[in-house]
N, C-alpha and C. Protein backbone atom coordinates (compact mmCIF):
# COMPACT_ATOMS: atom_id res chain seq x y z
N UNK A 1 -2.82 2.86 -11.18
CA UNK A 1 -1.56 2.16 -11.02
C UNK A 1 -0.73 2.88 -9.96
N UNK A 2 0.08 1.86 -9.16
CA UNK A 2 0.59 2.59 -7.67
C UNK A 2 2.23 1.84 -8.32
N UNK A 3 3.03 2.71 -8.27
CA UNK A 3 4.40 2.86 -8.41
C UNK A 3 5.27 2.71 -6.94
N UNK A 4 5.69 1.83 -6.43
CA UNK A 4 6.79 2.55 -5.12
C UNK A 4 7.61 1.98 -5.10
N UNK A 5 8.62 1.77 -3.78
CA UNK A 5 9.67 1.16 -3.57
C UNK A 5 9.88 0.83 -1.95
N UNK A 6 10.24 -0.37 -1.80
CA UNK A 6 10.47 -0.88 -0.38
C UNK A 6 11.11 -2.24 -0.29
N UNK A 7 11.99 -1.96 1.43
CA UNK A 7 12.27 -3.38 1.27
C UNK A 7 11.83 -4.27 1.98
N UNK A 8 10.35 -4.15 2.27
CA UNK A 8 9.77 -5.01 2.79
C UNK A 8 7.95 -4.87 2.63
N UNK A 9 8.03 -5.62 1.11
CA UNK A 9 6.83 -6.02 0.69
C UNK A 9 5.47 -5.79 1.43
N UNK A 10 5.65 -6.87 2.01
CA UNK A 10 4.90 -7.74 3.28
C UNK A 10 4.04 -5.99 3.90
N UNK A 11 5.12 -5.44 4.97
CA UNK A 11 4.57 -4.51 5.52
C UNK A 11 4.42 -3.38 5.05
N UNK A 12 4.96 -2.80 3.84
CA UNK A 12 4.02 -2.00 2.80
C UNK A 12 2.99 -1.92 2.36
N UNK A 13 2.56 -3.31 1.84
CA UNK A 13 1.17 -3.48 1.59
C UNK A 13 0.00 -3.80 2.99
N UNK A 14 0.57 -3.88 3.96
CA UNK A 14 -0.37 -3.84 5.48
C UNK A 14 -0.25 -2.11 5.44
N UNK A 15 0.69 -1.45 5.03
CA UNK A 15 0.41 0.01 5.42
C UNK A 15 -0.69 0.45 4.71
N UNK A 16 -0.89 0.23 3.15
CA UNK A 16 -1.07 1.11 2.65
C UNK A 16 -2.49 0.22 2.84
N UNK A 17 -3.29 -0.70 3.41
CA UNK A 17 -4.68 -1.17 2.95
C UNK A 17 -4.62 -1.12 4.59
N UNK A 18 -4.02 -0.80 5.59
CA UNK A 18 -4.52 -0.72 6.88
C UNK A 18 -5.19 0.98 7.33
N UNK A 19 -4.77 2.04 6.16
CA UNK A 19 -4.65 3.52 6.30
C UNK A 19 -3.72 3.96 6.47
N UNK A 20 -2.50 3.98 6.49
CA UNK A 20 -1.65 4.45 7.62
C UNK A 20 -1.38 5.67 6.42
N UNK A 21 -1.28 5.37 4.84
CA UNK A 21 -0.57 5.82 4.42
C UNK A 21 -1.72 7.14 3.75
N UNK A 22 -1.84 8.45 4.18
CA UNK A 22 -2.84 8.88 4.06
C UNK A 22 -2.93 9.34 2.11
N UNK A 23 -1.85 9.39 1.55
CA UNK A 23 -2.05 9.50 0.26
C UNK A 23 -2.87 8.50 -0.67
N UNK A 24 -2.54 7.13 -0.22
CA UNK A 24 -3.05 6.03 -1.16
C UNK A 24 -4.80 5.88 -0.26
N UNK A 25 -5.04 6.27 0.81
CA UNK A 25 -6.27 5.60 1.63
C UNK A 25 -7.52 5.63 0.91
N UNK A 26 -7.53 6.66 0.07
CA UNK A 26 -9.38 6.59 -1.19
C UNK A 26 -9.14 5.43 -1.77
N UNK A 27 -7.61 4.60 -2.26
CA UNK A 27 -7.91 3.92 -2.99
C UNK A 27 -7.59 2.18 -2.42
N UNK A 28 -7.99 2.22 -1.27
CA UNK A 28 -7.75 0.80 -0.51
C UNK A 28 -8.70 -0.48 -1.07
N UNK A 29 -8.76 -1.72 -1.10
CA UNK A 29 -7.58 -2.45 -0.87
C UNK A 29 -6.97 -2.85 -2.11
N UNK A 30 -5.37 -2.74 -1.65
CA UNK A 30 -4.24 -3.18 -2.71
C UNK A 30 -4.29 -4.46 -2.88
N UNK A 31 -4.26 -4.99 -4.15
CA UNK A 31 -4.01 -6.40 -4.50
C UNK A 31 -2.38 -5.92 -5.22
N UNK A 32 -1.71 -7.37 -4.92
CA UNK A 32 -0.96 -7.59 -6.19
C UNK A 32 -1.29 -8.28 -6.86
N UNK A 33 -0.51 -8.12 -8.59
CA UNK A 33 -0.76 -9.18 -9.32
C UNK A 33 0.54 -10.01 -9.75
C-alpha cells in the first residue's frame, strides 16, 4: 500500500510508473482503485 499526497493526480501517477520516483520504482506499475 502507497500512501501520498499531491495536487495533481494525473502527473503523480506518470511519475511514479514512468521511474522518476526512485523510492517507489521496484514496485511499478501503479493502478488505482
Amino acid at each position: 500500500m502507497y500512501v501520498g499526497l499531491t495536487s495533481n493526480l494525473d502527473e503523480r501517477i506518470h511519475r511514479h510508473n514512468s521511474g522518476y520516483e526512485k523510492t517507489t520504482k521496484p514496485y511499478t506499475p501503479f493502478d488505482l482503485y
